[in-house]
N, C-alpha and C. Protein backbone atom coordinates (compact mmCIF):
# COMPACT_ATOMS: atom_id res chain seq x y z
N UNK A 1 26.72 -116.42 81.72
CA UNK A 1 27.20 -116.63 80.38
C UNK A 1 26.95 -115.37 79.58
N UNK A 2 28.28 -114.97 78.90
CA UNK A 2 28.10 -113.43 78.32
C UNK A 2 27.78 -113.57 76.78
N UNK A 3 26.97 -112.65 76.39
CA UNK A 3 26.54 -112.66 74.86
C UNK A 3 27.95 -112.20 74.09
N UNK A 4 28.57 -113.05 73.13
CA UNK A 4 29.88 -112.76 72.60
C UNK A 4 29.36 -111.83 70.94
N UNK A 5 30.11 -111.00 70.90
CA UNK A 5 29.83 -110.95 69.31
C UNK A 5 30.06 -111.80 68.50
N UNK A 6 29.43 -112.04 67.05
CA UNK A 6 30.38 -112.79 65.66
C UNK A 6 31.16 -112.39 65.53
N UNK A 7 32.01 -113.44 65.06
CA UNK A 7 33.29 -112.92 64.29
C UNK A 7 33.48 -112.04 63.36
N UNK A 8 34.45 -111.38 63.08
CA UNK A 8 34.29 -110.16 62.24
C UNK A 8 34.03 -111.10 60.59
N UNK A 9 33.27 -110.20 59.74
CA UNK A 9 33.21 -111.05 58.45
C UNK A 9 32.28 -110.46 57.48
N UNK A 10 31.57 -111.05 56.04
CA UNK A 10 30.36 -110.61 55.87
C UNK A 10 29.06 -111.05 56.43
N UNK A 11 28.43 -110.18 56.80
CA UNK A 11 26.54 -110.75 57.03
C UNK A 11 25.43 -109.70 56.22
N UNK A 12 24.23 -110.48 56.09
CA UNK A 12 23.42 -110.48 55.42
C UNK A 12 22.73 -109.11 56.55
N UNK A 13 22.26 -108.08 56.08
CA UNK A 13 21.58 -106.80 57.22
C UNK A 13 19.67 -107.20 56.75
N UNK A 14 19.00 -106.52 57.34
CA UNK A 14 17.32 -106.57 57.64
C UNK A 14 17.05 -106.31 55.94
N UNK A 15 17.88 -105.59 55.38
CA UNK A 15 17.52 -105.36 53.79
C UNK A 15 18.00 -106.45 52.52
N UNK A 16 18.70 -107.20 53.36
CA UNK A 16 19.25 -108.70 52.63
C UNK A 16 20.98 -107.87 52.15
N UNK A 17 21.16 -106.86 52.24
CA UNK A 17 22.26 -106.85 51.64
C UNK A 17 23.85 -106.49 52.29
N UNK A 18 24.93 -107.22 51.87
CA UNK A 18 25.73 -107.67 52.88
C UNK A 18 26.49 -106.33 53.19
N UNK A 19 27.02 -106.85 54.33
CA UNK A 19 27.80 -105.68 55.66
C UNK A 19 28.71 -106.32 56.07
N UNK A 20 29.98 -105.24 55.99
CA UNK A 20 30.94 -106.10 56.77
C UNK A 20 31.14 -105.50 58.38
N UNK A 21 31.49 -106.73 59.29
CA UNK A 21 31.33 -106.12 60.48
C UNK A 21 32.50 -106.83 61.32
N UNK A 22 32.96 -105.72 61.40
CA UNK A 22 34.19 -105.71 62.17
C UNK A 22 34.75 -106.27 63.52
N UNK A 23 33.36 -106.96 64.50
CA UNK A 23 33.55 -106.99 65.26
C UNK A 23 33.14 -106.18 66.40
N UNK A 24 33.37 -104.61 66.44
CA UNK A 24 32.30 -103.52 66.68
C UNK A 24 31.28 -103.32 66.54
N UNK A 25 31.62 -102.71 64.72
CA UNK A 25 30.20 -102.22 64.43
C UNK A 25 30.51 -102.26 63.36
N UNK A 26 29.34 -102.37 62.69
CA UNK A 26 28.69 -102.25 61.03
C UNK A 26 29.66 -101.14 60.14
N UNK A 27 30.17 -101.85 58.95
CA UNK A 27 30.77 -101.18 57.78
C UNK A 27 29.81 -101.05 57.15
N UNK A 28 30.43 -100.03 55.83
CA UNK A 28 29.71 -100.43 54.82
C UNK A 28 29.24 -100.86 53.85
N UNK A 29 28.10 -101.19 52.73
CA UNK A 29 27.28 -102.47 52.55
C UNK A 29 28.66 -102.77 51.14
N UNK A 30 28.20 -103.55 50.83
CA UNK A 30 29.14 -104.55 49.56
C UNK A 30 28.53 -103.85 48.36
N UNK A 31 28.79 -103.91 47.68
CA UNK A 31 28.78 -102.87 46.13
C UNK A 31 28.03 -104.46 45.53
N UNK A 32 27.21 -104.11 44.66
CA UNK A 32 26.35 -104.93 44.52
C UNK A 32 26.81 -105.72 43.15
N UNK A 33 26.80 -107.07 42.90
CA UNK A 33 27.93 -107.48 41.69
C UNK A 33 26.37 -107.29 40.45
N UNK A 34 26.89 -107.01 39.19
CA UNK A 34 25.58 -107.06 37.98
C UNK A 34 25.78 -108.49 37.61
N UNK A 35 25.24 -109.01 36.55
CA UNK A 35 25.13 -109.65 35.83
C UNK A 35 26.08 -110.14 34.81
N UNK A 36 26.48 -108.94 34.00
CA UNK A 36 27.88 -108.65 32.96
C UNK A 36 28.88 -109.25 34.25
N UNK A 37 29.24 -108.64 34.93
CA UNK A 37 30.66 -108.46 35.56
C UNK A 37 30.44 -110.35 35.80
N UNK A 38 29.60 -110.94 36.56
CA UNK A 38 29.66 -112.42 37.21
C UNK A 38 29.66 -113.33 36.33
N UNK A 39 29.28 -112.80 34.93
CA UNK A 39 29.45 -113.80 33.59
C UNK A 39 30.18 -113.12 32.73
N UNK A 40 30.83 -112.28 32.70
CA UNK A 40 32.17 -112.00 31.60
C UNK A 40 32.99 -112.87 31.76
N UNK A 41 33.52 -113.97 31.97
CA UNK A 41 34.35 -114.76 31.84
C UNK A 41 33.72 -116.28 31.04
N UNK A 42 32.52 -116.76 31.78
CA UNK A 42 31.87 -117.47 31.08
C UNK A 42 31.52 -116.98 29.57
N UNK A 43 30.94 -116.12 29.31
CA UNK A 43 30.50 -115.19 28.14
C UNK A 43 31.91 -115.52 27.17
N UNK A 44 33.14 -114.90 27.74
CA UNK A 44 34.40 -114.97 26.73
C UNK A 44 35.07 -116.36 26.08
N UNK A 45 34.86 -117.50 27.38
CA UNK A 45 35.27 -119.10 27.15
C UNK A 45 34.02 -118.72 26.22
N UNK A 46 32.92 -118.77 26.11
CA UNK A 46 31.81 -119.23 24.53
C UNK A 46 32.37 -118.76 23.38
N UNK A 47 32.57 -117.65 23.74
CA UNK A 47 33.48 -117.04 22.05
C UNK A 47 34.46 -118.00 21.66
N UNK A 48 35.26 -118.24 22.70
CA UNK A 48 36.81 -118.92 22.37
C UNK A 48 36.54 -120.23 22.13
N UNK A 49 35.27 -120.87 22.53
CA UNK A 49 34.75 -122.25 22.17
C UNK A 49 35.34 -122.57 20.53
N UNK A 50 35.23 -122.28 19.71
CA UNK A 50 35.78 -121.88 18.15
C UNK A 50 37.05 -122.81 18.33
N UNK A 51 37.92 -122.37 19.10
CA UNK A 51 39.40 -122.82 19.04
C UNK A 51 39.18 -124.17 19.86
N UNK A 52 38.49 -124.29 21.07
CA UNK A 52 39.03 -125.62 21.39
C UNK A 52 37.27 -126.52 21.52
N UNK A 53 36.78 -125.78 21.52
CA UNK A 53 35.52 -126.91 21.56
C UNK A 53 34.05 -127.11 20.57
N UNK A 54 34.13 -125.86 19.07
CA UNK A 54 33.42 -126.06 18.43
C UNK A 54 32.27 -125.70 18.69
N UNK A 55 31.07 -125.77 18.34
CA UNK A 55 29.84 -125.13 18.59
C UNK A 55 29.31 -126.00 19.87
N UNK A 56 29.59 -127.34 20.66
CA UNK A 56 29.02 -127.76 21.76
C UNK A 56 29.40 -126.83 22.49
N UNK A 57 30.48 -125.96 23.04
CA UNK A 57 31.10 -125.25 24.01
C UNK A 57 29.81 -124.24 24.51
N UNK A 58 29.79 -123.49 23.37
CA UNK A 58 28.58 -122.70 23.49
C UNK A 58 26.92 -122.99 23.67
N UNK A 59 27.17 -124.10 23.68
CA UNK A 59 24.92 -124.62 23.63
C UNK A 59 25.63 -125.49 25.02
N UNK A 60 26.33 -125.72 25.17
CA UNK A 60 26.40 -126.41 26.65
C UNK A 60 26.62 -125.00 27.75
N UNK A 61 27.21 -124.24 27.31
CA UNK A 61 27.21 -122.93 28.25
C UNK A 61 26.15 -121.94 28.25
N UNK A 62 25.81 -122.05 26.82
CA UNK A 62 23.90 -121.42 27.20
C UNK A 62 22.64 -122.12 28.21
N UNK A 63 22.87 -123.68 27.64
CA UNK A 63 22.21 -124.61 29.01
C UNK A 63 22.14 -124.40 30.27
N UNK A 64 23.79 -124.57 30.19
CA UNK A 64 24.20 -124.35 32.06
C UNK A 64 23.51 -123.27 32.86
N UNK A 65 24.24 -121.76 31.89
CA UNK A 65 24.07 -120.51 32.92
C UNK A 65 22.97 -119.77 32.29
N UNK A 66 22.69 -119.97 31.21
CA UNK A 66 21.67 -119.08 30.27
C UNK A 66 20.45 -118.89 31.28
N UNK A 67 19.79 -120.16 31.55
CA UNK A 67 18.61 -119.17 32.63
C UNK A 67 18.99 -118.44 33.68
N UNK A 68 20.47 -118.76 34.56
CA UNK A 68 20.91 -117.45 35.37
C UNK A 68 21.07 -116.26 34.92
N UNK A 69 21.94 -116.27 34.15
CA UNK A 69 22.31 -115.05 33.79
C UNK A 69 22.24 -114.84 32.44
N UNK A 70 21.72 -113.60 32.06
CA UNK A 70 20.94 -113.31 30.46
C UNK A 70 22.38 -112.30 29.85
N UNK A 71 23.30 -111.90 30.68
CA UNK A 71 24.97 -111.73 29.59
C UNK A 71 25.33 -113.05 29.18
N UNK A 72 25.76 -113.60 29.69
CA UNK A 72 25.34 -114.98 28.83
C UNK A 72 24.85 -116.19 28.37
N UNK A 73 23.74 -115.62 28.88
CA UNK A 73 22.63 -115.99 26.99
C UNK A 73 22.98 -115.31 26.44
N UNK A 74 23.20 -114.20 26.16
CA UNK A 74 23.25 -113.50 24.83
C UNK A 74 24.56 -113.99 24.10
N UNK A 75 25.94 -114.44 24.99
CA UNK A 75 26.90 -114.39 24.55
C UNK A 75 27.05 -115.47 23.93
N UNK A 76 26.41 -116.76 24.83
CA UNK A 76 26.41 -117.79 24.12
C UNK A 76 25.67 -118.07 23.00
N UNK A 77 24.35 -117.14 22.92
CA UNK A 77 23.79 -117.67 22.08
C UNK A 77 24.76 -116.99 20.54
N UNK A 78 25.70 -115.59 20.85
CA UNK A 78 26.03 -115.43 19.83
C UNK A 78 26.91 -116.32 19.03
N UNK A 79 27.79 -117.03 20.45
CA UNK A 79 29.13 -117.47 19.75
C UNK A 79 28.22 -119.13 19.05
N UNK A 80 27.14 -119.59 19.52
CA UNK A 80 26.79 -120.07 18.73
C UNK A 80 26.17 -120.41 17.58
N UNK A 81 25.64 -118.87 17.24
CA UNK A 81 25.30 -118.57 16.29
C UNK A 81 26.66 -118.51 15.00
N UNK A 82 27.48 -117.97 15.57
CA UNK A 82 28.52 -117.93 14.92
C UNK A 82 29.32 -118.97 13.99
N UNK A 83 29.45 -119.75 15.08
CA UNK A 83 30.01 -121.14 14.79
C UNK A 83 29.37 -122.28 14.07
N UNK A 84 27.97 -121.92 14.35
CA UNK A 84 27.24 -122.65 13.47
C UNK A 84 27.20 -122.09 11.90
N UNK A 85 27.04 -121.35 11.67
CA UNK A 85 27.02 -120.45 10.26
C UNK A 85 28.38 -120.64 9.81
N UNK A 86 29.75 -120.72 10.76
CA UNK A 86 31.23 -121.05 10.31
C UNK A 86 31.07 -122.42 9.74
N UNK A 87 30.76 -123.75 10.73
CA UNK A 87 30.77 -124.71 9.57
C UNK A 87 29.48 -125.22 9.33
N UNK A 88 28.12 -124.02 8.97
CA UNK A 88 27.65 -124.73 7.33
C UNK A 88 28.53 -123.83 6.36
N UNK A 89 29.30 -123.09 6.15
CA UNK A 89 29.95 -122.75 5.08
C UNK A 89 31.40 -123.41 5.11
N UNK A 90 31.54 -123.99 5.69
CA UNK A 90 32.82 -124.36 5.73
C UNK A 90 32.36 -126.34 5.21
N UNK A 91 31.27 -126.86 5.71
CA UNK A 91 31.22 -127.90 4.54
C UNK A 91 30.18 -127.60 3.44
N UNK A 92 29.79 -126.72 3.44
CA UNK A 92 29.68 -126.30 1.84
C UNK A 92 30.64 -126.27 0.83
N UNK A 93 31.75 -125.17 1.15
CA UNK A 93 32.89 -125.15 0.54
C UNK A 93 33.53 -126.42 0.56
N UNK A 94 33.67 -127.36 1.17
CA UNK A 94 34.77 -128.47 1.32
C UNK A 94 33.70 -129.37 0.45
N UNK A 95 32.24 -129.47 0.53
CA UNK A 95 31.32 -130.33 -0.62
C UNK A 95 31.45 -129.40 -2.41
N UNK A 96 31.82 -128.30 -2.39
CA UNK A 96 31.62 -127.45 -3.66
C UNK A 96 32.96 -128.12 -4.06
N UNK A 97 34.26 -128.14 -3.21
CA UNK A 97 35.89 -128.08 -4.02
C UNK A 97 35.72 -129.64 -4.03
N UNK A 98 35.19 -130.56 -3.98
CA UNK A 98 34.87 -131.91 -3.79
C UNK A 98 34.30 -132.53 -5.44
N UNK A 99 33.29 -131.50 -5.47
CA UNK A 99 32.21 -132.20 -6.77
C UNK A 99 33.13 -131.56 -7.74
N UNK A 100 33.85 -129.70 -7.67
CA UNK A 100 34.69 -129.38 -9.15
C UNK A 100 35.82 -130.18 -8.71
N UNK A 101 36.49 -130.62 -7.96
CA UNK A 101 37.58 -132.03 -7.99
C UNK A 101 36.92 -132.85 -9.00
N UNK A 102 35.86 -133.41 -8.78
CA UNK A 102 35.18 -134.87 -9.49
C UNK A 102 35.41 -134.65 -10.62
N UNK A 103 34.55 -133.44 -11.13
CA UNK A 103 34.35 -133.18 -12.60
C UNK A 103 35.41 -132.65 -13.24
N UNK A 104 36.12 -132.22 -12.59
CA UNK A 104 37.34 -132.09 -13.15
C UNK A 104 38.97 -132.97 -13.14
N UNK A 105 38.43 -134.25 -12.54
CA UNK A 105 38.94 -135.52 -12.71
C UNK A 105 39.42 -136.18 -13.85
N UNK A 106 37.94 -136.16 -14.24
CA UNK A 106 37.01 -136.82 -15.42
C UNK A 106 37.31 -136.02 -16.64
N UNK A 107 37.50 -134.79 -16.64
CA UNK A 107 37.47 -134.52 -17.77
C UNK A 107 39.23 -134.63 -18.59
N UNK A 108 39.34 -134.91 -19.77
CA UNK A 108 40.50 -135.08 -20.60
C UNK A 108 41.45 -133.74 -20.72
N UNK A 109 42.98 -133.27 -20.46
CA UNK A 109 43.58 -132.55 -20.82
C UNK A 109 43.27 -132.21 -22.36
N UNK A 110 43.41 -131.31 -22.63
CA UNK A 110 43.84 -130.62 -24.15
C UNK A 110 44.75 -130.80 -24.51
N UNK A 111 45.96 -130.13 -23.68
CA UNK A 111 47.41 -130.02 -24.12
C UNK A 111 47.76 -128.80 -23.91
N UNK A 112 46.63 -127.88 -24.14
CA UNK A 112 46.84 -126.18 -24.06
C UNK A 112 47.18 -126.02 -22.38
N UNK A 113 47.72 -124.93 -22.32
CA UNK A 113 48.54 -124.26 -20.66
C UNK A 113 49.39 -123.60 -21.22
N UNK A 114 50.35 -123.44 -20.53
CA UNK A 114 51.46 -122.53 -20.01
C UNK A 114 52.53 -123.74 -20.92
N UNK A 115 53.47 -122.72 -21.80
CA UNK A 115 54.54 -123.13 -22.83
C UNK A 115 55.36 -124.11 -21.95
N UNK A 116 55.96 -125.03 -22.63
CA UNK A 116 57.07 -125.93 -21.95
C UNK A 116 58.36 -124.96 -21.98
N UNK A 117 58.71 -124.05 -22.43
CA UNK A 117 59.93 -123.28 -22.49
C UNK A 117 60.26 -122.22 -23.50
N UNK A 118 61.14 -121.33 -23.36
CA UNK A 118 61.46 -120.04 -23.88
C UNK A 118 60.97 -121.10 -25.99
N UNK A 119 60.46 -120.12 -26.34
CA UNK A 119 60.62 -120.30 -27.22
C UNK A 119 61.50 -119.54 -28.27
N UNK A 120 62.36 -119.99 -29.68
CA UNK A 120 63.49 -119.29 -30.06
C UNK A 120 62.82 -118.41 -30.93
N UNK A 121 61.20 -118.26 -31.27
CA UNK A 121 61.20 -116.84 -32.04
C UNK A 121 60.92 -115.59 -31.45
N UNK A 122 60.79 -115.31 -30.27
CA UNK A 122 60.65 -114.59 -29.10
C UNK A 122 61.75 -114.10 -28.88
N UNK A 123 62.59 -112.72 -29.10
CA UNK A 123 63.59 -112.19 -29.08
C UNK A 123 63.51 -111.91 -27.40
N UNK A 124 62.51 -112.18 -26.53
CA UNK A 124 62.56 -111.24 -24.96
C UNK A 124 62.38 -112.77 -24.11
N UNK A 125 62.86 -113.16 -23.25
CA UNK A 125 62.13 -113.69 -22.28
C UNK A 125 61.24 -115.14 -22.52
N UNK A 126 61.36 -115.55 -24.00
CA UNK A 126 60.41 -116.85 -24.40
C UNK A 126 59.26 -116.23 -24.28
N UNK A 127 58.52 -114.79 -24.48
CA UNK A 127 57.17 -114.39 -24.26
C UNK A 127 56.95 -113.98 -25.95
């Protein structure tokens, strides 16, 4: 019974890092992936969380991958930083135009504004 080679493919070499092998003999090793490059896509869905999923998008994607990979944590933690600061000002503003609605409900017209029409001692324009 004859010792066959593996199939050609990647394997793991004595230094842990992969080789492709042809079948022959040993190529060479695999370019090593970072961090950025394997989470730039995750990292970019957190930003875009905004449009379709609001600030959970991002604290559920810091959860997930954040202890793997620290591009994003950072990314997530920004876009949730972001989004969070978007709506406390955004129901601030919608509680501020709310209460001057109220009070300005309530309060009685004058009569004073903008003229009902040209007036005839105004030789220009009713101005």
């Amino acid at each position: 019974m004859a010792d066959s080679a593996p199939d050609p493919g990647w394997y793991r070499d004595r230094d842990g890092r992969l080789r492709w092998w042809d079948g022959q003999a040993w190529g060479p090793t695999a370019p090593e992936q970072s961090e950025e490059d394997s989470g730039r896509t995750v990292a970019v869905l957190s930003h875009l969380g905004v449009l379709v999923g609001g600030f959970p998008l991002p604290l559920i994607m810091r959860q997930a991958e954040g202890p793997r990979n620290g591009f994003v944590r950072h990314h997530a933690t920004e876009a949730l930083n972001f989004q969070l600061t978007f709506l406390l000002v955004w129901v601030a503003g919608f509680a501020a135009v709310a209460v001057i609605g109220a009070f300005d409900a309530g309060r009685p017209r004058s009569g004073r504004g903008l003229p009902a029409g040209p007036s005839a001692s105004s030789p220009c324009c009713g101005f």
